[in-house]
C-alpha atoms as a PDB file:
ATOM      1  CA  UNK A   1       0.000   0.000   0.000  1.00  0.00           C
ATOM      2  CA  UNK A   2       1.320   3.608  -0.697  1.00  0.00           C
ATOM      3  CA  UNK A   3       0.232   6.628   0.596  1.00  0.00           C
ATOM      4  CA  UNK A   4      -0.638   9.765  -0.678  1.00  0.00           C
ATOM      5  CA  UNK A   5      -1.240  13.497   0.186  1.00  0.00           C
ATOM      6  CA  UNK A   6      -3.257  16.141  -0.609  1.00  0.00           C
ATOM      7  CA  UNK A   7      -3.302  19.860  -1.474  1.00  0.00           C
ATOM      8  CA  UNK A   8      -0.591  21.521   0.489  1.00  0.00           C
ATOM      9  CA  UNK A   9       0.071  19.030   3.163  1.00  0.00           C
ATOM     10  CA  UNK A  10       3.992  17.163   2.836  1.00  0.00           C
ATOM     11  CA  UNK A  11       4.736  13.629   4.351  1.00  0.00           C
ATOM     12  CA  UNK A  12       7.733  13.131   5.635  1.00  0.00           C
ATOM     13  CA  UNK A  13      10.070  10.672   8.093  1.00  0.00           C
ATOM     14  CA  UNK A  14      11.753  11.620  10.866  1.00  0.00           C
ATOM     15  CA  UNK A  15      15.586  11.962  10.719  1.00  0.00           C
ATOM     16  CA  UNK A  16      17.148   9.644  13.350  1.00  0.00           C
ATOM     17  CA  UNK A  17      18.907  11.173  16.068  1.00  0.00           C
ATOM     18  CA  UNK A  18      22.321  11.095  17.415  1.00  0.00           C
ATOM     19  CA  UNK A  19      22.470   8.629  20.523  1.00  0.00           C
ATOM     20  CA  UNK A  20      25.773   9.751  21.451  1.00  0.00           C
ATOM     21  CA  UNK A  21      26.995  13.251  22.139  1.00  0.00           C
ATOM     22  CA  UNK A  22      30.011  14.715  19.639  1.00  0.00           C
ATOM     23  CA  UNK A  23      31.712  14.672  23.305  1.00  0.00           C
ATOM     24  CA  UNK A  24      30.888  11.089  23.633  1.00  0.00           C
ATOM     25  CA  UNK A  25      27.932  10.798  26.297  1.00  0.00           C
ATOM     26  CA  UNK A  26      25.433   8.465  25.425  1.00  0.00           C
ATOM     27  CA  UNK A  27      21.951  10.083  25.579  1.00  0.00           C
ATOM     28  CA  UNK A  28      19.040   7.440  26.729  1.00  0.00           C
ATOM     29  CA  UNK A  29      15.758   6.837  24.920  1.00  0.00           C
ATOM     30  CA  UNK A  30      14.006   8.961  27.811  1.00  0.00           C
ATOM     31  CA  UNK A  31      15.978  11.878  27.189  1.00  0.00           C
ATOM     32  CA  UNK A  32      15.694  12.635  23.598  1.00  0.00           C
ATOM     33  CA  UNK A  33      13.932  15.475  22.150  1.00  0.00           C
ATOM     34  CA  UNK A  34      11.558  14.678  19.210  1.00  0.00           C
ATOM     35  CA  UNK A  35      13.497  15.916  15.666  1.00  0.00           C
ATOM     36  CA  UNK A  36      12.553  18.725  13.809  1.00  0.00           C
ATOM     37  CA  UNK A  37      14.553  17.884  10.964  1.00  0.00           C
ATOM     38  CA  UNK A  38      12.129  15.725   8.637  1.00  0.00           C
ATOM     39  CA  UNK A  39      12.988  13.872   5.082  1.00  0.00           C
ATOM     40  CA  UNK A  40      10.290  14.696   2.708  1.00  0.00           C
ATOM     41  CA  UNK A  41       8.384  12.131   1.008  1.00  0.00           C
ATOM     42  CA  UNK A  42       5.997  13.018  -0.531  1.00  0.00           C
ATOM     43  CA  UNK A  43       3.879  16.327  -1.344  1.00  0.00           C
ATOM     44  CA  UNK A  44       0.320  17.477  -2.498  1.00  0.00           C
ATOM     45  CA  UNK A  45      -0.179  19.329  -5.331  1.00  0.00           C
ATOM     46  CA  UNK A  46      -0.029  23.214  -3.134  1.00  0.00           C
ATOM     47  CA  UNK A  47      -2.127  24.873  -1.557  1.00  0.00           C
ATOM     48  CA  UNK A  48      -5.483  26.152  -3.407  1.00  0.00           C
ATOM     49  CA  UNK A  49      -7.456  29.953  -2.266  1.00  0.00           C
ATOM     50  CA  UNK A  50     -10.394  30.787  -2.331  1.00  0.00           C
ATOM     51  CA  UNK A  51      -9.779  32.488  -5.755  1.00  0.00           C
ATOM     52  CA  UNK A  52      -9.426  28.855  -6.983  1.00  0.00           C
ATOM     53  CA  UNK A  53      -5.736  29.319  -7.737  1.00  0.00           C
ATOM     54  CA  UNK A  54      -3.349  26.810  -6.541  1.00  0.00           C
ATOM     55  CA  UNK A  55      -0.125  28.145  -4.777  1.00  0.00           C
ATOM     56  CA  UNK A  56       2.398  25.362  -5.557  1.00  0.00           C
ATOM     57  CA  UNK A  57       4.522  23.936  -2.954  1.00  0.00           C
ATOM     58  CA  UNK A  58       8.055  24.813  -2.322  1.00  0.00           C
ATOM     59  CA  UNK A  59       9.565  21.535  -1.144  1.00  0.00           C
ATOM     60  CA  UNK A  60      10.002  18.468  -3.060  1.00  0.00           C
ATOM     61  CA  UNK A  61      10.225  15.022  -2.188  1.00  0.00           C
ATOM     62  CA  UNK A  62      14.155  13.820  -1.014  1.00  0.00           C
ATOM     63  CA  UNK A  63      14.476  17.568   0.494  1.00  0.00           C
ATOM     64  CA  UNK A  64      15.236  17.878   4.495  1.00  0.00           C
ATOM     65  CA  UNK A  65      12.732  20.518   6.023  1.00  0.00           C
ATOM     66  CA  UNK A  66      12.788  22.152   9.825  1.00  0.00           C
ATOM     67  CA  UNK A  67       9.316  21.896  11.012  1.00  0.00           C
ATOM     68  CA  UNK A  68       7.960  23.117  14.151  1.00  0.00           C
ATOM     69  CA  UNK A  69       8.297  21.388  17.119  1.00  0.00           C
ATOM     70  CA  UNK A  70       4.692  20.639  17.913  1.00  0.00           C
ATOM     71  CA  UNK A  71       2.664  20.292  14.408  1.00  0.00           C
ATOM     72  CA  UNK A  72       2.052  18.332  12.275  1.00  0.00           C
ATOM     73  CA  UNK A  73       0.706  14.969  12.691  1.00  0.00           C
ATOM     74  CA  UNK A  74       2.503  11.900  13.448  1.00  0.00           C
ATOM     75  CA  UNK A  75       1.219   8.345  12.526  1.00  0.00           C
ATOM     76  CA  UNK A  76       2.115   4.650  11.913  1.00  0.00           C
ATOM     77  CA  UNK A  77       1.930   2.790   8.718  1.00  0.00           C
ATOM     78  CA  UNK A  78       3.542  -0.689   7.972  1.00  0.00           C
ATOM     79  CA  UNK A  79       5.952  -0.398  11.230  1.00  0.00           C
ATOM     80  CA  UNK A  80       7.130   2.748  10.125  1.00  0.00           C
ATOM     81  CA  UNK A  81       6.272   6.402  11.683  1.00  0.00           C
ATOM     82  CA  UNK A  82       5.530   9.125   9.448  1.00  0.00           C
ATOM     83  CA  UNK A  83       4.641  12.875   9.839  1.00  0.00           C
ATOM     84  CA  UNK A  84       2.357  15.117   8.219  1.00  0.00           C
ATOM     85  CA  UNK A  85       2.398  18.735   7.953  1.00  0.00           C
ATOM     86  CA  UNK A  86       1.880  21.817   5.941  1.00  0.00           C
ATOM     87  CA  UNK A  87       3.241  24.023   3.810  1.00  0.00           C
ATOM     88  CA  UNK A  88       2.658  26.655   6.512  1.00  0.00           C
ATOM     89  CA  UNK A  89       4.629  24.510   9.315  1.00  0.00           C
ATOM     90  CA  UNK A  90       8.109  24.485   7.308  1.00  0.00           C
ATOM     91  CA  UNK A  91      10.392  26.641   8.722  1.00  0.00           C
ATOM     92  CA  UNK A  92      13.784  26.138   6.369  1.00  0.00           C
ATOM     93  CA  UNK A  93      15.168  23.226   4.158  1.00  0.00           C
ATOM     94  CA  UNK A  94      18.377  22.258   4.550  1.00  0.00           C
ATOM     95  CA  UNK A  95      20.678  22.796   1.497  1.00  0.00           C
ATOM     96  CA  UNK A  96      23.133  20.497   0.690  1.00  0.00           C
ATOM     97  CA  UNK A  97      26.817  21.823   0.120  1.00  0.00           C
ATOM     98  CA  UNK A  98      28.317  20.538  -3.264  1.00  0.00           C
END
């Protein structure tokens, strides 16, 4: 089964996070703050007004997005967590350096 969005809402997966510290303490399961850096997966087709025009979206699926902390949705599907958001809840992407 696949899934699929709609107008301007993104799916996305969670970016694992570190379990040790760059100065080597391990952090425990309890500890760890939920990620805010999501992958994208996929996206609707945008947003659409009330004029009937459709705003496109500006993130694509592979891109890495900063969301905010506390929206979006967050679900289960086949054993694997996903998150749903807007349009309106990205914050940045992250560019990659070539």
């Amino acid at each position: 089964m696949r899934l699929k969005v709609f107008d301007d809402k993104i799916l996305c997966e969670r970016m694992p996070e570190a379990d040790v510290t760059t100065g080597g303490i391990i952090i425990p399961e309890c500890a760890k703050e939920k990620s805010i850096v999501v992958k994208v997966l996929d996206v609707g087709t945008g947003r659409i007004l009330s004029s009937g025009k459709v705003v496109p979206p500006q993130v694509v699926s592979g891109d890495l997005i900063i969301v905010g902390k506390y929206c979006g949705s967050e679900f289960e599907h086949n054993l694997k967590t996903y998150f749903i958001c807007t349009q309106a809840d990205v914050q940045a992407a992250v560019l990659r350096e070539d």
